[in-house]
Protein backbone atom coordinates (compact mmCIF):
# COMPACT_ATOMS: atom_id res chain seq x y z
CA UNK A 1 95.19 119.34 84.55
CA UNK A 2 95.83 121.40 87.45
CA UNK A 3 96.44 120.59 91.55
CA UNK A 4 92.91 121.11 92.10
CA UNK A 5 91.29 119.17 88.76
CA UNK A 6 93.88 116.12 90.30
CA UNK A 7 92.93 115.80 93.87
CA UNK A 8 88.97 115.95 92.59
CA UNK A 9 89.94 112.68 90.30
CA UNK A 10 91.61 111.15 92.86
CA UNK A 11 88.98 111.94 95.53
CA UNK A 12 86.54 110.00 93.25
CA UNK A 13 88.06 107.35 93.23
CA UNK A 14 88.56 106.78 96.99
CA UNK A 15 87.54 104.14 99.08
CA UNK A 16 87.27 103.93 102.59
CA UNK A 17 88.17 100.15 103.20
CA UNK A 18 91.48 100.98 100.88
CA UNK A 19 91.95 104.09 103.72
CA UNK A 20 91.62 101.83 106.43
CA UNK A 21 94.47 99.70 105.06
CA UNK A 22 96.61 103.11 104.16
CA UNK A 23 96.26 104.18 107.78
CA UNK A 24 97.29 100.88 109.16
CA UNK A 25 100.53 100.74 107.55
CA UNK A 26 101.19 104.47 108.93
CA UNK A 27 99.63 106.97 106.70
CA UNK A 28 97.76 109.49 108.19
CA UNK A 29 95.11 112.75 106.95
CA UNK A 30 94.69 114.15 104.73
CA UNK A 31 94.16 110.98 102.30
CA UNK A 32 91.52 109.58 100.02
CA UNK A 33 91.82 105.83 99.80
CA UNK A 34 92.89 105.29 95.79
CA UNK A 35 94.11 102.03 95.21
CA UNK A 36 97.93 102.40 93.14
CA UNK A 37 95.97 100.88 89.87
CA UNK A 38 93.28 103.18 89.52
CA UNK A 39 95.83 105.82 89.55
CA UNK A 40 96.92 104.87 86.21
CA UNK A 41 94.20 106.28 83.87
CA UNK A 42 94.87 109.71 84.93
CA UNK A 43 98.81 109.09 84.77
CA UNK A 44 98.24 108.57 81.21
CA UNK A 45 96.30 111.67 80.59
CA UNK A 46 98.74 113.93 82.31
CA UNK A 47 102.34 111.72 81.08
CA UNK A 48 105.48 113.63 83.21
CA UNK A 49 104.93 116.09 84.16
CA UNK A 50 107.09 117.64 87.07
CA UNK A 51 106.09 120.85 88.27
CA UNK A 52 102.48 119.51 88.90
CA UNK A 53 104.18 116.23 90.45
CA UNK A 54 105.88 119.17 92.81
CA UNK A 55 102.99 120.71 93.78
CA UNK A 56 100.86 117.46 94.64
CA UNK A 57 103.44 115.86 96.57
CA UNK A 58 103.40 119.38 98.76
CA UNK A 59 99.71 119.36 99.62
CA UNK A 60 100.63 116.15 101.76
CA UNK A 61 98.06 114.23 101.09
CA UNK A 62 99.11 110.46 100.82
CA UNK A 63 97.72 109.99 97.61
CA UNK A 64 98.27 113.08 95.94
CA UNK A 65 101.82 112.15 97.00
CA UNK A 66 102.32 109.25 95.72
CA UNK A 67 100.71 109.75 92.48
CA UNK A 68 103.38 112.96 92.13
CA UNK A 69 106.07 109.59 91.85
CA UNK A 70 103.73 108.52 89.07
CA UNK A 71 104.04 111.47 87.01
CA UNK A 72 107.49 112.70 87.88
CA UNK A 73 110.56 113.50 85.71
CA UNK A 74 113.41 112.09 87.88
CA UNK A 75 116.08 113.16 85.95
CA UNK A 76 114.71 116.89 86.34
CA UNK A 77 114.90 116.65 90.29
CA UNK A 78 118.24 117.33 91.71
CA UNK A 79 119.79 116.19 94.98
CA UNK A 80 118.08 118.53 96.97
CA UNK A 81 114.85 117.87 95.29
CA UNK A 82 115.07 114.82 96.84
CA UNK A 83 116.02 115.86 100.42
CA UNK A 84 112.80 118.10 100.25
CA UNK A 85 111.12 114.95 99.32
CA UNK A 86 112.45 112.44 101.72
CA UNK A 87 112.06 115.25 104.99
CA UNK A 88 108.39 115.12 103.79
CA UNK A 89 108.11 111.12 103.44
CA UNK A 90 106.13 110.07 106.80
CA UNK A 91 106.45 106.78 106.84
CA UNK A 92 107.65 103.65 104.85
CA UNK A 93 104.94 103.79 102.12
CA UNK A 94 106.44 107.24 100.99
CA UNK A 95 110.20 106.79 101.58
CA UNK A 96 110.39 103.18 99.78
CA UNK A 97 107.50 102.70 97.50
CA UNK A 98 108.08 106.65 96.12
CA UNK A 99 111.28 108.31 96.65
CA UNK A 100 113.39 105.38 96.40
CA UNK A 101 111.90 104.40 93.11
CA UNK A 102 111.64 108.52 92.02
CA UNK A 103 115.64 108.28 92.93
CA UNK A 104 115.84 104.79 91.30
CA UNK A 105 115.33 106.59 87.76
CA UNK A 106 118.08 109.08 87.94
CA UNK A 107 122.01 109.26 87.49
CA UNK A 108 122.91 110.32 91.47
CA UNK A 109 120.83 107.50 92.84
CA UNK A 110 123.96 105.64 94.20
CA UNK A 111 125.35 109.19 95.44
CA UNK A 112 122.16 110.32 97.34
CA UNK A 113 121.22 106.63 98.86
CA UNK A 114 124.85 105.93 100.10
CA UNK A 115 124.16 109.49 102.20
CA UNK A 116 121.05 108.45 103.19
CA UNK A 117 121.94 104.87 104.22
CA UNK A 118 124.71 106.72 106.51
CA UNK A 119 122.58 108.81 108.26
CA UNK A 120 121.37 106.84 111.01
CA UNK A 121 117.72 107.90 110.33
CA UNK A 122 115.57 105.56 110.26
CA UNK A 123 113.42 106.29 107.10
CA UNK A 124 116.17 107.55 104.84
CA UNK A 125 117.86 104.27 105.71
CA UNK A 126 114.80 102.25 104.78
CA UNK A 127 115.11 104.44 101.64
CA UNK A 128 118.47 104.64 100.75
CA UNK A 129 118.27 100.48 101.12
CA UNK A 130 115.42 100.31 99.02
CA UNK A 131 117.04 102.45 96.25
CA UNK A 132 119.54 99.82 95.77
CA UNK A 133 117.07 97.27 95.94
CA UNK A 134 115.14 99.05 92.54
CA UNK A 135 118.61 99.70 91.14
CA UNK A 136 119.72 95.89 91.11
CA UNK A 137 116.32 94.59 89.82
CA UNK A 138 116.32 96.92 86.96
CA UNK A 139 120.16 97.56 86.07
CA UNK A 140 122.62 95.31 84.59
CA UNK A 141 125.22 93.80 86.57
CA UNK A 142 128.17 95.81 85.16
CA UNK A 143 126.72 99.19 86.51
CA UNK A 144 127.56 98.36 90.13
CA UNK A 145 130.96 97.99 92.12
CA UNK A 146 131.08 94.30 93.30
CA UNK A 147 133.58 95.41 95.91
CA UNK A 148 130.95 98.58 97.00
CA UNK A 149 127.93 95.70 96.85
CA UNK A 150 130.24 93.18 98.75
CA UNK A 151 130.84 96.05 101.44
CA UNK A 152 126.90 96.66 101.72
CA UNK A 153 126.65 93.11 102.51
CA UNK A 154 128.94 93.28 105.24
CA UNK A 155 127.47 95.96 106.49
CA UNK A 156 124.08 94.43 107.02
CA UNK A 157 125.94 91.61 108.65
CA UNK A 158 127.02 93.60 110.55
CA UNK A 159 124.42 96.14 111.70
CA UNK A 160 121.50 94.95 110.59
CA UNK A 161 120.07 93.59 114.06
CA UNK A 162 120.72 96.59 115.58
CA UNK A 163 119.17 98.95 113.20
CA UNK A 164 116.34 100.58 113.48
CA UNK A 165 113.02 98.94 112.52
CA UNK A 166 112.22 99.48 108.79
CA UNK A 167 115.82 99.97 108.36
CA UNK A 168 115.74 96.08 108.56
CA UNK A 169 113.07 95.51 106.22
CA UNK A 170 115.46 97.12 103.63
CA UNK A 171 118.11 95.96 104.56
CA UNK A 172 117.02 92.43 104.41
CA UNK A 173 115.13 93.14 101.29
CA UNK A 174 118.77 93.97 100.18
CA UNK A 175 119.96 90.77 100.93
CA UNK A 176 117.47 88.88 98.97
CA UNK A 177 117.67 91.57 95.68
CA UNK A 178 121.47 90.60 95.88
CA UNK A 179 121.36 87.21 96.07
CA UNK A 180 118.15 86.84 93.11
CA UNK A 181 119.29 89.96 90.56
CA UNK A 182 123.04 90.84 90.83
CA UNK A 183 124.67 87.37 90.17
CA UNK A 184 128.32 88.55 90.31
CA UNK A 185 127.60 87.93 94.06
CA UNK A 186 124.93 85.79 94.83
CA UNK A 187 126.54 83.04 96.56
CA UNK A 188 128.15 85.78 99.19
CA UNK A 189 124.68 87.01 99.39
CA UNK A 190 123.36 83.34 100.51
CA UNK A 191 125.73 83.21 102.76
CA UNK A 192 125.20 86.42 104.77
CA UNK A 193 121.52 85.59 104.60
CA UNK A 194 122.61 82.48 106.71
CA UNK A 195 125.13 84.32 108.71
CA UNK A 196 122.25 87.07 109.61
CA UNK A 197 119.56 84.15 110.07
CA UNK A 198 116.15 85.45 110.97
CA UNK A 199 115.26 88.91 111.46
CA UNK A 200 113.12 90.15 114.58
CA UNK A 201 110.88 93.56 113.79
CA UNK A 202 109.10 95.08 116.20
CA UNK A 203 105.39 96.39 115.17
CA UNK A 204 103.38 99.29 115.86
CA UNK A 205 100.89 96.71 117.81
CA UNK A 206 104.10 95.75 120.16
CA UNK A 207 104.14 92.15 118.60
CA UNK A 208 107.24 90.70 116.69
CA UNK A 209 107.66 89.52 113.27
CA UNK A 210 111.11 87.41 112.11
CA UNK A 211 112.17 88.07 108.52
CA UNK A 212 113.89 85.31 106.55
CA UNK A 213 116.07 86.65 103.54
CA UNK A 214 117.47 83.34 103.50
CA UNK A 215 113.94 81.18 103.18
CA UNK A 216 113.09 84.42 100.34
CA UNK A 217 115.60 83.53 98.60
CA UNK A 218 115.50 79.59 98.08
CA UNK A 219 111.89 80.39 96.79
CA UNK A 220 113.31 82.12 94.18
CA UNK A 221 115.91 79.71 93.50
CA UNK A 222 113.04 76.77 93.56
CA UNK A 223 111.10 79.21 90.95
CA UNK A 224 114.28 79.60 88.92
CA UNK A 225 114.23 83.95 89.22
CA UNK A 226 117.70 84.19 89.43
CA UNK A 227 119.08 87.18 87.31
CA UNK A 228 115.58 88.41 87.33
CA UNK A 229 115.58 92.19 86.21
CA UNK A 230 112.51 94.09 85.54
CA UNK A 231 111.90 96.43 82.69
CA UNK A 232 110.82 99.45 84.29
CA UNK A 233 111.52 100.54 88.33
CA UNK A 234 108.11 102.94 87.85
CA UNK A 235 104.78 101.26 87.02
């Protein structure tokens, strides 16, 4: 299957009610509307395939995007694969939900999220968060520093009210992921969830939402999901 053959599939199987929702959370034209499950069919008929996943995530359309994540060989994409990728993620639903979990898969994940977490920009924060977040649901314990994890904590203690807005998503996110899948330090994760207490994010329609990492995580307690790792980061 070529770029073309792709985009025809995944125009068929648009809706505009699933557009509606795209657009709300920040995506913008060109996109069809293809819910992430009805993606799979044709993932399976095309397996990895990286230069096509290259040339869909360049047309930037949304969905030909994010199925290029689908198909991807993340261990073929180098460090400046994923810069290109990241300076062409829009908005949250590109940097989290595809190049963090594209990055998740590969051996410089740590290396290229600690750079983005340090940039100060506010997407390849969110992402470089997030990366950690698919890294400690889906590898074991002993691949991590606890002293570099116990750092990150402190940092988000530290900065995370200040940061900018879906920075803090992440960041919070990372809070919870610490405290439910990387055990060596989940009671200093419960307590910086305290420390931090709720969350206040501004939204695009100028009303505030609080985040609780701290109420997230006694759920999971409750449900008995600590040291909950998944099997795979990618669908």
């Amino acid at each position: 299957m070529n770029v073309e053959t792709v985009l025809q599939e995944l125009e068929a199987l648009g809706k505009e009610r699933t557009k509606k929702i795209y657009v709300s959370n920040g995506a913008h034209e060109p996109l069809f509307g293809v819910a992430t499950g009805q993606m799979k069919p044709i993932a399976k008929k095309i397996k990895i395939n990286q230069p096509l996943a290259e040339q869909l995530y360049a047309t930037g359309n949304y969905d030909a995007m994010y199925f290029a994540g689908i198909i991807a060989d993340p261990k073929a994409m180098t460090g400046a694969d994923f810069e290109r990728w990241i300076d062409a993620a829009y908005f949250y639903m590109l940097s989290d939900y595809v190049v963090a979990v594209t990055l998740a898969e590969t051996d410089i994940a740590q290396e290229v999220a600690d750079k983005w977490i340090a940039s100060g920009e506010e997407l390849r924060m969110s992402a470089g968060w997030s990366c950690y977040c698919w890294l400690l649901g889906n590898r074991q314990d002993n691949e991590f520093s606890e002293s570099k994890m116990a750092s990150m904590l402190e940092t988000v203690k530290n900065t995370i009210h200040e940061a900018p807005e879906r920075a803090k998503y992440a960041m919070n996110q990372f809070m919870y992921t610490v405290a439910v899948s990387y055990m060596p330090l989940h009671d200093k994760a419960v307590e910086t969830a305290e420390a931090v207490g709720p969350v206040e994010v501004k939204q695009s329609n100028g009303k505030s939402k609080f985040l609780s990492a701290s109420e997230n995580i006694q759920k999971a307690v409750d449900k008995n999901q600590l040291g909950f790792k998944r099997k795979y980061v990618r669908c």
